[in-house]
PDB file of N, CA and C in Angstrom:
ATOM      1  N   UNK A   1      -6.231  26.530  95.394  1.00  0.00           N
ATOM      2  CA  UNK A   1      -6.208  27.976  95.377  1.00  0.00           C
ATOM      3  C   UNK A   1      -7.461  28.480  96.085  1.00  0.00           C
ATOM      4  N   UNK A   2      -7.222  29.488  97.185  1.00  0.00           N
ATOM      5  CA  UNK A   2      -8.512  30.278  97.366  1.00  0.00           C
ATOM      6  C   UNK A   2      -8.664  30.949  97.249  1.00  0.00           C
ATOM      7  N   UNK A   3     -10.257  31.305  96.624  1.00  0.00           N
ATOM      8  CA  UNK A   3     -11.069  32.750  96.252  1.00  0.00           C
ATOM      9  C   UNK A   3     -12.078  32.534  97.308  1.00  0.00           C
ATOM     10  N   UNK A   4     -12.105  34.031  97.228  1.00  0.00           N
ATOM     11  CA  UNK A   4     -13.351  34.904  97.744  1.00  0.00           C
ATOM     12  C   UNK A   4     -14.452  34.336  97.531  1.00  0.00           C
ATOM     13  N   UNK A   5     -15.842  34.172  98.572  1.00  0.00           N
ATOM     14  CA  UNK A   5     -16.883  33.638  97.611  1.00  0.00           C
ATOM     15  C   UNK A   5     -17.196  34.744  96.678  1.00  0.00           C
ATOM     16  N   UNK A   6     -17.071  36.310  96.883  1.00  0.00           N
ATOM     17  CA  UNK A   6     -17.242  37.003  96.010  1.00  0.00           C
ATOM     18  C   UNK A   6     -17.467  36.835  94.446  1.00  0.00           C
ATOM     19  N   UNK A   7     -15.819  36.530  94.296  1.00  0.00           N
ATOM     20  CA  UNK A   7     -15.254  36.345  93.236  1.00  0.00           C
ATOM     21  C   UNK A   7     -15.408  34.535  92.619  1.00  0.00           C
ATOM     22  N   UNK A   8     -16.056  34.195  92.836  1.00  0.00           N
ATOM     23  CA  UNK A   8     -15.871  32.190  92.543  1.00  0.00           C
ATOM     24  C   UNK A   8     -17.041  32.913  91.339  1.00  0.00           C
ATOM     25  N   UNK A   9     -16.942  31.638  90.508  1.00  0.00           N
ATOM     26  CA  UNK A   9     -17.585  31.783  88.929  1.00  0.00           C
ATOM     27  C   UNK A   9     -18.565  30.810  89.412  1.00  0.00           C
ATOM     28  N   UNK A  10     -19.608  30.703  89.073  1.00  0.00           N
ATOM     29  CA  UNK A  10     -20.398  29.400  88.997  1.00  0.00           C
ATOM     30  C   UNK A  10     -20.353  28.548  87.995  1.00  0.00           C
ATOM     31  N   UNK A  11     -20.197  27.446  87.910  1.00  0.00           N
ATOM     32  CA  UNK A  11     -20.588  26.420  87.163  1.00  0.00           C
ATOM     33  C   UNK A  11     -21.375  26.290  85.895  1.00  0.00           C
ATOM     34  N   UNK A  12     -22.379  26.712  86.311  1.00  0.00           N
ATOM     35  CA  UNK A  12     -23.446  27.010  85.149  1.00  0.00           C
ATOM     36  C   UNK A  12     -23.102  27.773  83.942  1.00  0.00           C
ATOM     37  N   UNK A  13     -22.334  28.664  84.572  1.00  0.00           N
ATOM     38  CA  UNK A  13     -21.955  29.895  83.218  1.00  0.00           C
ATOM     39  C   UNK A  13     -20.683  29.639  82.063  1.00  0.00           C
ATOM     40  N   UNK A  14     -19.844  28.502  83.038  1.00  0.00           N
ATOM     41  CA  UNK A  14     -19.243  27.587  81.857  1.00  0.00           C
ATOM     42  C   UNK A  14     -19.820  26.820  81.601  1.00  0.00           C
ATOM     43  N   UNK A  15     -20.533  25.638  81.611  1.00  0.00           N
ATOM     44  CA  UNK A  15     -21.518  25.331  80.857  1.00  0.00           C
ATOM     45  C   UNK A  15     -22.296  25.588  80.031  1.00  0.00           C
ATOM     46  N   UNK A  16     -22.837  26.950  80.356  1.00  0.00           N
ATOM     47  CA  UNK A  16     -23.308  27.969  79.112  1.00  0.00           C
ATOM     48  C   UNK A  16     -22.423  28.081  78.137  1.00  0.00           C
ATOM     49  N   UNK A  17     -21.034  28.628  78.364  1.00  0.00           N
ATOM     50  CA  UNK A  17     -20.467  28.883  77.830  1.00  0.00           C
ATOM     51  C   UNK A  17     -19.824  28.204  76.202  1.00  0.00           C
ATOM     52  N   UNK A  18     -19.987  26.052  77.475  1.00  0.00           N
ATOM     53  CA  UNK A  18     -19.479  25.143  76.757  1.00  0.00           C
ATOM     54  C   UNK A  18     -20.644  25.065  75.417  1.00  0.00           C
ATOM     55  N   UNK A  19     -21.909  25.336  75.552  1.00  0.00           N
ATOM     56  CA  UNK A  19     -22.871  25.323  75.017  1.00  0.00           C
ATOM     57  C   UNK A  19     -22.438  25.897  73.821  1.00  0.00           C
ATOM     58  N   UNK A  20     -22.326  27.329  74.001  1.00  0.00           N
ATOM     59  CA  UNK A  20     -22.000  28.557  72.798  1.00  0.00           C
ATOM     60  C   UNK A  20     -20.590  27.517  72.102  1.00  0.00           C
ATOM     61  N   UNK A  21     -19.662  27.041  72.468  1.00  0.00           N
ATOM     62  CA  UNK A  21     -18.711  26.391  71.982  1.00  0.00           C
ATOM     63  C   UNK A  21     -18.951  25.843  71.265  1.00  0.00           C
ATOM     64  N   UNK A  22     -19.992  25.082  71.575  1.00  0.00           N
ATOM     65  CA  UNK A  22     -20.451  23.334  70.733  1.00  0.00           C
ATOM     66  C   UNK A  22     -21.150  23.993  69.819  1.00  0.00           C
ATOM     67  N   UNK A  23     -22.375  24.896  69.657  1.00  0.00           N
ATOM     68  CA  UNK A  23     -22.266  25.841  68.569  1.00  0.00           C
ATOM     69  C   UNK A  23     -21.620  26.070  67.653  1.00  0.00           C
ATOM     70  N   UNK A  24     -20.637  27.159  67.654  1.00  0.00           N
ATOM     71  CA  UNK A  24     -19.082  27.178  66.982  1.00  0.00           C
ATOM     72  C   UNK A  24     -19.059  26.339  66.372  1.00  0.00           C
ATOM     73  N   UNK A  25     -18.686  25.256  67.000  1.00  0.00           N
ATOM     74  CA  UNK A  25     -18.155  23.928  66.368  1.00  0.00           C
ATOM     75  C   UNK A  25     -18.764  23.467  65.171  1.00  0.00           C
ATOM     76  N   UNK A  26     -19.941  23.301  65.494  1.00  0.00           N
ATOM     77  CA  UNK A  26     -20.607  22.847  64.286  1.00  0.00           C
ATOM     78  C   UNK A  26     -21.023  23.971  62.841  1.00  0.00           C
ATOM     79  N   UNK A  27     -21.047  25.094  63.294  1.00  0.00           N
ATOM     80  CA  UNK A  27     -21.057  26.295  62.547  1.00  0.00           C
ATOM     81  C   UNK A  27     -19.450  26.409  62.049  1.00  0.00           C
ATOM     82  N   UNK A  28     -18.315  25.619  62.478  1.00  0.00           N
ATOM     83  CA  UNK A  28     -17.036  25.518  61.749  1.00  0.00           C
ATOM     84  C   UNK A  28     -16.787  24.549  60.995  1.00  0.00           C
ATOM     85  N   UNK A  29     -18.069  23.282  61.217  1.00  0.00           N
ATOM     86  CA  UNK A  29     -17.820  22.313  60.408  1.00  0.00           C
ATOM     87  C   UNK A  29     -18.325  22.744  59.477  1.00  0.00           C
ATOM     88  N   UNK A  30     -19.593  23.389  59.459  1.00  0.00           N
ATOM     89  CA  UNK A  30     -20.253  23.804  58.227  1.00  0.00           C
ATOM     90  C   UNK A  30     -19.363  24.392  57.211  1.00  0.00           C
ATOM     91  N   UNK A  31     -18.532  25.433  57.263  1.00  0.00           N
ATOM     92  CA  UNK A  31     -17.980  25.981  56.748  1.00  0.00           C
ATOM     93  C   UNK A  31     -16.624  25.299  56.112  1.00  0.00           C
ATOM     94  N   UNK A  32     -16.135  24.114  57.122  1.00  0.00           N
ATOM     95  CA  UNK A  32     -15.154  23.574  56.794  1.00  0.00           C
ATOM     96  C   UNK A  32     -15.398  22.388  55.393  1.00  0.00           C
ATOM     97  N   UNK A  33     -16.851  22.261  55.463  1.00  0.00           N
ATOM     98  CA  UNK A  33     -17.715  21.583  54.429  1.00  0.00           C
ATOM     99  C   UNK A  33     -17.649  21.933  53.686  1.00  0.00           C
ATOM    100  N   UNK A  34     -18.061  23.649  53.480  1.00  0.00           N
ATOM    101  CA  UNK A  34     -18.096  24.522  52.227  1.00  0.00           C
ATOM    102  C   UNK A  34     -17.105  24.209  51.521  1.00  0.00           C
ATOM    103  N   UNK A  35     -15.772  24.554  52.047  1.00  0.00           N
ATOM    104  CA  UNK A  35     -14.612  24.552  51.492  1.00  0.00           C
ATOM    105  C   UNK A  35     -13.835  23.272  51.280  1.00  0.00           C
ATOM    106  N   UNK A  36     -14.196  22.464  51.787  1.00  0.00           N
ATOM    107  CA  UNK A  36     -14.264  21.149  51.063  1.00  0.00           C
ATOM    108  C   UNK A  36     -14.776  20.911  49.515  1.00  0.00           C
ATOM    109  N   UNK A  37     -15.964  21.059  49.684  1.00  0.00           N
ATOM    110  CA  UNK A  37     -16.198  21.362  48.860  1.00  0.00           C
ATOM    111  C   UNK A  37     -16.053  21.767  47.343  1.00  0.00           C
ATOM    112  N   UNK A  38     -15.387  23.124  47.816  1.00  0.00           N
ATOM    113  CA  UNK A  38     -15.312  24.471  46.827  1.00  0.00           C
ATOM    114  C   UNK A  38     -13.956  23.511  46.168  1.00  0.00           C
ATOM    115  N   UNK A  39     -12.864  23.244  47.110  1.00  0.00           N
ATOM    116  CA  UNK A  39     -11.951  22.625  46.733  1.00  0.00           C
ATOM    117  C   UNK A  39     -11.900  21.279  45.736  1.00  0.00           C
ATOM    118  N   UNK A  40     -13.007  20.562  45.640  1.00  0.00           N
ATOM    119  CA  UNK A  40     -12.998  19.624  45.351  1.00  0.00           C
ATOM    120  C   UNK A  40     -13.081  19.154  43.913  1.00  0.00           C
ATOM    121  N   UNK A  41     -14.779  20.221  43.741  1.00  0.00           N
ATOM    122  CA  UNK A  41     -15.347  20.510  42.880  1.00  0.00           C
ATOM    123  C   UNK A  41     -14.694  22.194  41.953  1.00  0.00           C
ATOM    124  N   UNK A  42     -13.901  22.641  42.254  1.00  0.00           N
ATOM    125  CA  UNK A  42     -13.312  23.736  41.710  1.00  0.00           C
ATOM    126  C   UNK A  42     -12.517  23.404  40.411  1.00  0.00           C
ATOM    127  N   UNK A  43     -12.075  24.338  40.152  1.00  0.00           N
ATOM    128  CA  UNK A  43     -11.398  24.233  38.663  1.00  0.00           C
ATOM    129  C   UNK A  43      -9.496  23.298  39.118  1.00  0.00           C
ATOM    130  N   UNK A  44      -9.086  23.227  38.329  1.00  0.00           N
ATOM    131  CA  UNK A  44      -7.801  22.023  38.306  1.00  0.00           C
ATOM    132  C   UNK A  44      -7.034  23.045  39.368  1.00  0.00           C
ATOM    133  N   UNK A  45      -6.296  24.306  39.363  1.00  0.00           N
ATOM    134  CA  UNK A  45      -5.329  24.482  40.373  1.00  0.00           C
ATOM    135  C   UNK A  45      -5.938  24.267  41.724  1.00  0.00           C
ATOM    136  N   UNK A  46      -7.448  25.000  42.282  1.00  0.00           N
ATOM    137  CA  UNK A  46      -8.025  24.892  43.402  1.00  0.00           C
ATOM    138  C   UNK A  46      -7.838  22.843  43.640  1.00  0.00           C
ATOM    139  N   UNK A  47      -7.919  22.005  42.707  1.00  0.00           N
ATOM    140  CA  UNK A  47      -7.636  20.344  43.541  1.00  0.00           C
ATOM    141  C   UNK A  47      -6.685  20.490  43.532  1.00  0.00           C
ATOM    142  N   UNK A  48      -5.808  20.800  42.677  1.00  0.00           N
ATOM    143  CA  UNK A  48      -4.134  20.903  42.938  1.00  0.00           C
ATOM    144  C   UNK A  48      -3.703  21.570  44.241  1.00  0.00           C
ATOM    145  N   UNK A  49      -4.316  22.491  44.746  1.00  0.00           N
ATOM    146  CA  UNK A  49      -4.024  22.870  45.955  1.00  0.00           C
ATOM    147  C   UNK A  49      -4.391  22.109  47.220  1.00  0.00           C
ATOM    148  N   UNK A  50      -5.520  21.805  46.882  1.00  0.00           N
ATOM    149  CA  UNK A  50      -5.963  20.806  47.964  1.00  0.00           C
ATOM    150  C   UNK A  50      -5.205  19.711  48.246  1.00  0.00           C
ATOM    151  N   UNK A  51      -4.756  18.597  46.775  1.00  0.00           N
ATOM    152  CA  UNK A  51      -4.462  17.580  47.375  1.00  0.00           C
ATOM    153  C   UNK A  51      -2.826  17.314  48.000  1.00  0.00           C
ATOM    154  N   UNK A  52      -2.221  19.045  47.037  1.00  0.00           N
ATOM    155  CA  UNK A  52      -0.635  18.897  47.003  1.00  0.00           C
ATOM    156  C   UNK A  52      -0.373  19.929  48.483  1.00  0.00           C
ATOM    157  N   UNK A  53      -1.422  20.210  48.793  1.00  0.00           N
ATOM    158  CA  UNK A  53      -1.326  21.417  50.214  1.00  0.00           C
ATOM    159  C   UNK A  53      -1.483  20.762  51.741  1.00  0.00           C
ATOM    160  N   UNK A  54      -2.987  20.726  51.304  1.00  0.00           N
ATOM    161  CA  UNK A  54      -3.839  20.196  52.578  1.00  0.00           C
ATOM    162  C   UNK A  54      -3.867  18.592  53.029  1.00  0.00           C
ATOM    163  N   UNK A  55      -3.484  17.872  51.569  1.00  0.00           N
ATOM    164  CA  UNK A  55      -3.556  16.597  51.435  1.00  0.00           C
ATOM    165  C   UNK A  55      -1.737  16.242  52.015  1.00  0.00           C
ATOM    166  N   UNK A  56      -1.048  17.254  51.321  1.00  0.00           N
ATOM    167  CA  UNK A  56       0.075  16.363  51.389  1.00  0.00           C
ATOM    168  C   UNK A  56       1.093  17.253  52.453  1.00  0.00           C
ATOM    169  N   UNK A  57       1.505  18.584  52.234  1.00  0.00           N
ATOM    170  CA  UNK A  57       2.371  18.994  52.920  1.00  0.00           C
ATOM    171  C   UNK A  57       1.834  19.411  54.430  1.00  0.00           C
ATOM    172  N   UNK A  58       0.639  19.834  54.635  1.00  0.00           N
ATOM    173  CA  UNK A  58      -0.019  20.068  55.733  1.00  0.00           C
ATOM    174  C   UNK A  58      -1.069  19.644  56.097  1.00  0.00           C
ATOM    175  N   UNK A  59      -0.654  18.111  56.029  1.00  0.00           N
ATOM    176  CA  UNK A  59      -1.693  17.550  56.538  1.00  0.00           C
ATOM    177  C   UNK A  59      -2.365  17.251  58.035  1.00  0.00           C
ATOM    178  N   UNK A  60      -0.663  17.664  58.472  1.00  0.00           N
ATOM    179  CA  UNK A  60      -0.657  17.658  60.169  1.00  0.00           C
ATOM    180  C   UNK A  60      -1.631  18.847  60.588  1.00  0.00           C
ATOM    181  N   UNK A  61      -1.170  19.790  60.061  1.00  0.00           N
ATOM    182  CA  UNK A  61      -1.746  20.999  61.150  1.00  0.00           C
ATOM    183  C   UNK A  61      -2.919  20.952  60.238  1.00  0.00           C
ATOM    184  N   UNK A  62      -3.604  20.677  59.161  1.00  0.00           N
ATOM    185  CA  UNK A  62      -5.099  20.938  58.477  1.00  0.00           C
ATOM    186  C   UNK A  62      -6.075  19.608  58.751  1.00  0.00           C
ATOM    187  N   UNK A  63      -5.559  18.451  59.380  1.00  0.00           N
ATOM    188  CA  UNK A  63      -6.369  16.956  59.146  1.00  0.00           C
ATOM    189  C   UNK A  63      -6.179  17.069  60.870  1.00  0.00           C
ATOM    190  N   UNK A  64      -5.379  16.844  61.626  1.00  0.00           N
ATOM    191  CA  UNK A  64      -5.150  16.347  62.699  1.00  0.00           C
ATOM    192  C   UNK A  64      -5.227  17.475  63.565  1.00  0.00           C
ATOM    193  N   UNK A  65      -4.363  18.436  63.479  1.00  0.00           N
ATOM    194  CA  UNK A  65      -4.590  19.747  64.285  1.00  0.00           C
ATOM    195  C   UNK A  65      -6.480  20.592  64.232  1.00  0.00           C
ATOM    196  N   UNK A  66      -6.415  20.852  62.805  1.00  0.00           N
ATOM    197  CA  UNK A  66      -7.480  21.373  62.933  1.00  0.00           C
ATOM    198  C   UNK A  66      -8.804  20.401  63.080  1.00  0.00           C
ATOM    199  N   UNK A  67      -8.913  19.748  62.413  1.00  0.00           N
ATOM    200  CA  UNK A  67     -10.227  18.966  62.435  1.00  0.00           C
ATOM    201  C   UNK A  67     -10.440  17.983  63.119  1.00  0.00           C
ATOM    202  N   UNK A  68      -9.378  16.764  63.201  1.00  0.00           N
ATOM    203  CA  UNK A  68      -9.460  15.755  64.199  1.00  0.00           C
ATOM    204  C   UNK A  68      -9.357  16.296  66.269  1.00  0.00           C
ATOM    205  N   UNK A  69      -8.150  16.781  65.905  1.00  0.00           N
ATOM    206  CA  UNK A  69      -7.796  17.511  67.755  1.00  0.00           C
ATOM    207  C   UNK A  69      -8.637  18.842  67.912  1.00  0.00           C
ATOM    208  N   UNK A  70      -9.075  19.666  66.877  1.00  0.00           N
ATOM    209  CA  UNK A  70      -9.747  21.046  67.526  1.00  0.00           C
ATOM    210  C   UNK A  70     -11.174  21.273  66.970  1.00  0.00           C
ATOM    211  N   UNK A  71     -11.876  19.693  66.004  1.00  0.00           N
ATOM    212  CA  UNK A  71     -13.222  19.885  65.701  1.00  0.00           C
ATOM    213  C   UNK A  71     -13.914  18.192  66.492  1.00  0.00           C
ATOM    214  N   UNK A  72     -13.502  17.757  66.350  1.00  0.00           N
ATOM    215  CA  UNK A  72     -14.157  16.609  66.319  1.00  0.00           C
ATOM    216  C   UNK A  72     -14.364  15.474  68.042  1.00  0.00           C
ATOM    217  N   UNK A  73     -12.830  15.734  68.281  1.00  0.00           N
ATOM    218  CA  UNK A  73     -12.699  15.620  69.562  1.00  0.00           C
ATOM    219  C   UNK A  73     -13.368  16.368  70.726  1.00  0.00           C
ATOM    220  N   UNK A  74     -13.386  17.831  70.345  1.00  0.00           N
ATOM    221  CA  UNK A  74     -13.869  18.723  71.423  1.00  0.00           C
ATOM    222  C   UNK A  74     -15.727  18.345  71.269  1.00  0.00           C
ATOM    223  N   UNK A  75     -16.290  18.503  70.245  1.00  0.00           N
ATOM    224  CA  UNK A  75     -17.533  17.855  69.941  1.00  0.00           C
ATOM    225  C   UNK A  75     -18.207  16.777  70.354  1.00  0.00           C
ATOM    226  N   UNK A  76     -17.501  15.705  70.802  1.00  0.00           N
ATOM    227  CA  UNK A  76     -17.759  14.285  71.011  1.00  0.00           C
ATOM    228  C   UNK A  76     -18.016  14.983  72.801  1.00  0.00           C
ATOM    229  N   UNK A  77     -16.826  15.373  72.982  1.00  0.00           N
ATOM    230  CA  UNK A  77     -16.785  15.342  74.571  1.00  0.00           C
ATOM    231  C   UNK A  77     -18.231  16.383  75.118  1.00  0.00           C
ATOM    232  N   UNK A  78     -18.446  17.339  74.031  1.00  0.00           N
ATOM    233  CA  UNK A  78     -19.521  18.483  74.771  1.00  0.00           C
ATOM    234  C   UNK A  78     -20.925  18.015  74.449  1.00  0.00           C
ATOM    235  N   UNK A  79     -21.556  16.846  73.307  1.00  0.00           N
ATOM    236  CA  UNK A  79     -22.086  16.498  73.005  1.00  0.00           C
ATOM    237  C   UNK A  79     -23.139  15.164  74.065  1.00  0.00           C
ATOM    238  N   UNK A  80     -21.655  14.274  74.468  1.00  0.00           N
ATOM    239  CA  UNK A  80     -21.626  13.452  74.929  1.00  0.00           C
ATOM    240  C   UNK A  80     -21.724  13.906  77.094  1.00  0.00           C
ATOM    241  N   UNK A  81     -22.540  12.983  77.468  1.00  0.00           N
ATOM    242  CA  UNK A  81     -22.394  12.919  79.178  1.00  0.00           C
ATOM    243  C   UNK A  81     -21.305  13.414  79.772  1.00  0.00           C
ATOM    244  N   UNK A  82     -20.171  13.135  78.882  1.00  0.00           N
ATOM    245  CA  UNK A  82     -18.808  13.651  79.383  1.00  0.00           C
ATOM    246  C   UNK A  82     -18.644  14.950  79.840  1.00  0.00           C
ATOM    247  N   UNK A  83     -19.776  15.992  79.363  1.00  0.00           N
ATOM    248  CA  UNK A  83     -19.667  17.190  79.506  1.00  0.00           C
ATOM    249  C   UNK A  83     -19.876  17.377  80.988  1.00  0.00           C
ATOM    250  N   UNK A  84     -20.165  16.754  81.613  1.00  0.00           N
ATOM    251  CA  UNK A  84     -20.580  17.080  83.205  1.00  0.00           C
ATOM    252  C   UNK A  84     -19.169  17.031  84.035  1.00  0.00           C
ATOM    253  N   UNK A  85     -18.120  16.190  83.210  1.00  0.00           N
ATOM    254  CA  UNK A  85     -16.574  16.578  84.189  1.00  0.00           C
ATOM    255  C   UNK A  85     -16.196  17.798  83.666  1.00  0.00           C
ATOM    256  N   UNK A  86     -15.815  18.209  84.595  1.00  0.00           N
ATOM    257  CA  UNK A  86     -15.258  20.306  84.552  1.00  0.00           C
ATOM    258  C   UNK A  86     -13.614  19.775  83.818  1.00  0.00           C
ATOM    259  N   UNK A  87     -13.263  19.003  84.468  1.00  0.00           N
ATOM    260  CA  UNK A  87     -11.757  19.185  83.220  1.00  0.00           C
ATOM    261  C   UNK A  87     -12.384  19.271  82.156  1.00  0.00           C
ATOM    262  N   UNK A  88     -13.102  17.883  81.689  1.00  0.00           N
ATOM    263  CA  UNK A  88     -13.069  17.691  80.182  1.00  0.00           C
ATOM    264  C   UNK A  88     -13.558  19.208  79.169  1.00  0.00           C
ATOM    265  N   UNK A  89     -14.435  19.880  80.354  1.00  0.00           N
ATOM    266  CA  UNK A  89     -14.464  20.532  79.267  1.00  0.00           C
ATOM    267  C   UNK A  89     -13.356  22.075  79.254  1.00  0.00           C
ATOM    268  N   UNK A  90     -12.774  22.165  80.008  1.00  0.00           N
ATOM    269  CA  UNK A  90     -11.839  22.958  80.213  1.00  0.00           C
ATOM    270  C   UNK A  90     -10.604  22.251  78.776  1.00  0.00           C
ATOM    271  N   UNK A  91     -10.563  20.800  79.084  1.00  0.00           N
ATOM    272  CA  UNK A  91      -9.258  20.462  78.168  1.00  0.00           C
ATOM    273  C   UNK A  91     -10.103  20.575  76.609  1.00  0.00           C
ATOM    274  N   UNK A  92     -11.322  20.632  76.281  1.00  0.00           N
ATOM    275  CA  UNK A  92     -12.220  20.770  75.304  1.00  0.00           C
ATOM    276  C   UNK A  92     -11.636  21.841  74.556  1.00  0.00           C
ATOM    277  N   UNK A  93     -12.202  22.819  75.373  1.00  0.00           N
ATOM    278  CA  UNK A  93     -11.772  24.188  74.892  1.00  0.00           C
ATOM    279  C   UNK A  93     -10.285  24.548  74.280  1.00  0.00           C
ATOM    280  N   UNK A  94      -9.682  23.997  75.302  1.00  0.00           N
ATOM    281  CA  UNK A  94      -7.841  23.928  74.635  1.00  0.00           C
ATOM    282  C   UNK A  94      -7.529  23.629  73.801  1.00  0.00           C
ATOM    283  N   UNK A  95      -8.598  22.330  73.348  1.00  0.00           N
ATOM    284  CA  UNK A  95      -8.408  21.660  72.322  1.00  0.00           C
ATOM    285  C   UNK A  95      -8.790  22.462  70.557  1.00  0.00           C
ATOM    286  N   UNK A  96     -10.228  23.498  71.303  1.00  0.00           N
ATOM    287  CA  UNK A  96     -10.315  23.993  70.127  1.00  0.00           C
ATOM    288  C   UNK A  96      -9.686  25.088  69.938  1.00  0.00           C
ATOM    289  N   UNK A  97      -8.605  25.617  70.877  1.00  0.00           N
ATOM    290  CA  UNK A  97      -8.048  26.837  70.836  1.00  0.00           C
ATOM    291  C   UNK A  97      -6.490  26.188  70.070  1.00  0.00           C
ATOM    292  N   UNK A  98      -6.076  25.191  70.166  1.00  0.00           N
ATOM    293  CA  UNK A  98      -5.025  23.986  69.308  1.00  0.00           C
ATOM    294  C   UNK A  98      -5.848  24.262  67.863  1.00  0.00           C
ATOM    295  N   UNK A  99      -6.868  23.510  67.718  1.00  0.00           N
ATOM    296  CA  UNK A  99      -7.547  23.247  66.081  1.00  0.00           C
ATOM    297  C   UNK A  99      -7.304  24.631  65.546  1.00  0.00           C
ATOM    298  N   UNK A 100      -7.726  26.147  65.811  1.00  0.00           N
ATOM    299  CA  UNK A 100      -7.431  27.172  65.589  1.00  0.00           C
ATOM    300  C   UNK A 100      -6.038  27.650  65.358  1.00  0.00           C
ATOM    301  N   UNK A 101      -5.450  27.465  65.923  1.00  0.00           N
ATOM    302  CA  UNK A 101      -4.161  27.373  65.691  1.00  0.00           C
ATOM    303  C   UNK A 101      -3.223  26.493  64.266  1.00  0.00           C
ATOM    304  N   UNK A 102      -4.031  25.309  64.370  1.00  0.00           N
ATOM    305  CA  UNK A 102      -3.466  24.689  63.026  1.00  0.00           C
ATOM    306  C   UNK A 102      -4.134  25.231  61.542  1.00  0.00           C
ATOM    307  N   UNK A 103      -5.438  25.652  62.204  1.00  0.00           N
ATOM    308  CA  UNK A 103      -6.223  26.385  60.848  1.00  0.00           C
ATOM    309  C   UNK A 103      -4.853  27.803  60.149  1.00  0.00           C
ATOM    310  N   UNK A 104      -4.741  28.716  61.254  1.00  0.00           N
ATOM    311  CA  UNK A 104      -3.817  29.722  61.065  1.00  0.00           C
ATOM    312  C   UNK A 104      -2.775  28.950  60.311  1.00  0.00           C
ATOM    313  N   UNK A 105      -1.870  27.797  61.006  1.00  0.00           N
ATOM    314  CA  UNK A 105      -0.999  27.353  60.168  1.00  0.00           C
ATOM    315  C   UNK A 105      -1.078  27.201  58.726  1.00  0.00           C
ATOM    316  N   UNK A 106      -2.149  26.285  58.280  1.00  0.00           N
ATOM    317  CA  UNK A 106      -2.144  26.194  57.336  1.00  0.00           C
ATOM    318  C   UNK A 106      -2.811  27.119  56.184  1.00  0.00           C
ATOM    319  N   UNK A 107      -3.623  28.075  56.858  1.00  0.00           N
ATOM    320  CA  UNK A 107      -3.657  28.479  55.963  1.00  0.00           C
ATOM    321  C   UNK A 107      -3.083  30.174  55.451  1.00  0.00           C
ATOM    322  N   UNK A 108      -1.967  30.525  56.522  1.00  0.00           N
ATOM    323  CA  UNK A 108      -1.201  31.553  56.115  1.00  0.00           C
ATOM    324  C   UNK A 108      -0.049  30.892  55.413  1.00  0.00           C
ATOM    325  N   UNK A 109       0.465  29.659  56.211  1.00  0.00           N
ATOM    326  CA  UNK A 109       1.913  29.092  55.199  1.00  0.00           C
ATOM    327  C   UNK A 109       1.527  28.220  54.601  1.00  0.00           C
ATOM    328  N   UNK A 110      -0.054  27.366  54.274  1.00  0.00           N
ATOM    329  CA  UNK A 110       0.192  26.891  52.653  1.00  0.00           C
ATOM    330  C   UNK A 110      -0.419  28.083  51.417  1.00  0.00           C
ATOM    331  N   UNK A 111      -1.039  29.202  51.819  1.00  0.00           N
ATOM    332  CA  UNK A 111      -1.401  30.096  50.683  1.00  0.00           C
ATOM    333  C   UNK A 111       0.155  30.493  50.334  1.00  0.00           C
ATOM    334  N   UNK A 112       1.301  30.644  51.229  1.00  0.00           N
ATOM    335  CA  UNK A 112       2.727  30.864  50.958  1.00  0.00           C
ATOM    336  C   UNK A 112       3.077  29.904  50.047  1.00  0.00           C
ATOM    337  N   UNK A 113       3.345  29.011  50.626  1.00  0.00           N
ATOM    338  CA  UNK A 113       3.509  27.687  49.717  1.00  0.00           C
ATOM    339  C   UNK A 113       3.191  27.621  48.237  1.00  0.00           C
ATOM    340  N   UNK A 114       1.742  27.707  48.347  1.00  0.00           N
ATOM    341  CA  UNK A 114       0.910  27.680  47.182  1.00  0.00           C
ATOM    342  C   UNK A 114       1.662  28.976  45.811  1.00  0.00           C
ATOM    343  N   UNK A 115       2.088  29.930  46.580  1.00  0.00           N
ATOM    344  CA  UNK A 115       2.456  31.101  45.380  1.00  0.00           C
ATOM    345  C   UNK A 115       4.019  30.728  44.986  1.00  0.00           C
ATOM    346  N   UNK A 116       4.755  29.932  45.966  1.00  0.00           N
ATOM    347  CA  UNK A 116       5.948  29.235  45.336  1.00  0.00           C
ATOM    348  C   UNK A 116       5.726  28.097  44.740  1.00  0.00           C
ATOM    349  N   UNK A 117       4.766  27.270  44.705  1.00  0.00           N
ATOM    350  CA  UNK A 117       4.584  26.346  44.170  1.00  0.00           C
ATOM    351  C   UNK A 117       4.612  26.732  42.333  1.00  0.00           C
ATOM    352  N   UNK A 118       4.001  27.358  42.281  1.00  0.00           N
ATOM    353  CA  UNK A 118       3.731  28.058  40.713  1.00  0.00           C
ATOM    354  C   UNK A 118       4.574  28.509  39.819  1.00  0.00           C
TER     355      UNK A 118
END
């Protein structure tokens, strides 16, 4: 495809960008900690939710979607040398815009779940 030199982005400013990402990331693990956590150590329905929700019915979109494919993966790659190929971090980003996506999943249709469960 050609652009304008006008219009061409530089390099640097996704990189910056990837920077602010890898940020995020770890400021989502934190949080994803919390609630680990909260879940763990909470009163009997909060583990009941965890292990009969997150553990069992959605485990795809809360273990694999969100944390393995849209926390952990994208992290390794922005962390790691890898960050200097422009795909990787283009497919990075996708990846955490996927993990986001499974977060939504699970947690609009297992709080659903959760009120039929009862």
């Amino acid at each position: 495809m050609v652009v304008k030199a006008a219009k061409k982005i530089e390099w640097s400013l996704i990189e910056e960008m990837a920077q602010y990402m890898m940020y995020g990331l770890v400021f989502d693990a934190f949080l994803l900690f919390l609630e680990f956590m909260q879940s763990i150590y909470g009163s009997q329905n909060v583990v009941l939710g965890h292990e009969a929700v997150l553990m069992g019915v959605f485990r795809f979109p809360y273990f694999w979607m969100e944390i393995v494919i849209g926390l952990v993966i994208p992290f390794i790659i922005l962390v790691s040398p890898l960050k200097r190929l422009k795909p990787l971090i283009i497919i990075a980003a996708y990846m955490v815009c996927f993990g986001v996506y499974g977060m939504r999943i699970w947690w609009v249709m297992g709080g659903q779940y959760l009120q039929s469960f009862y």
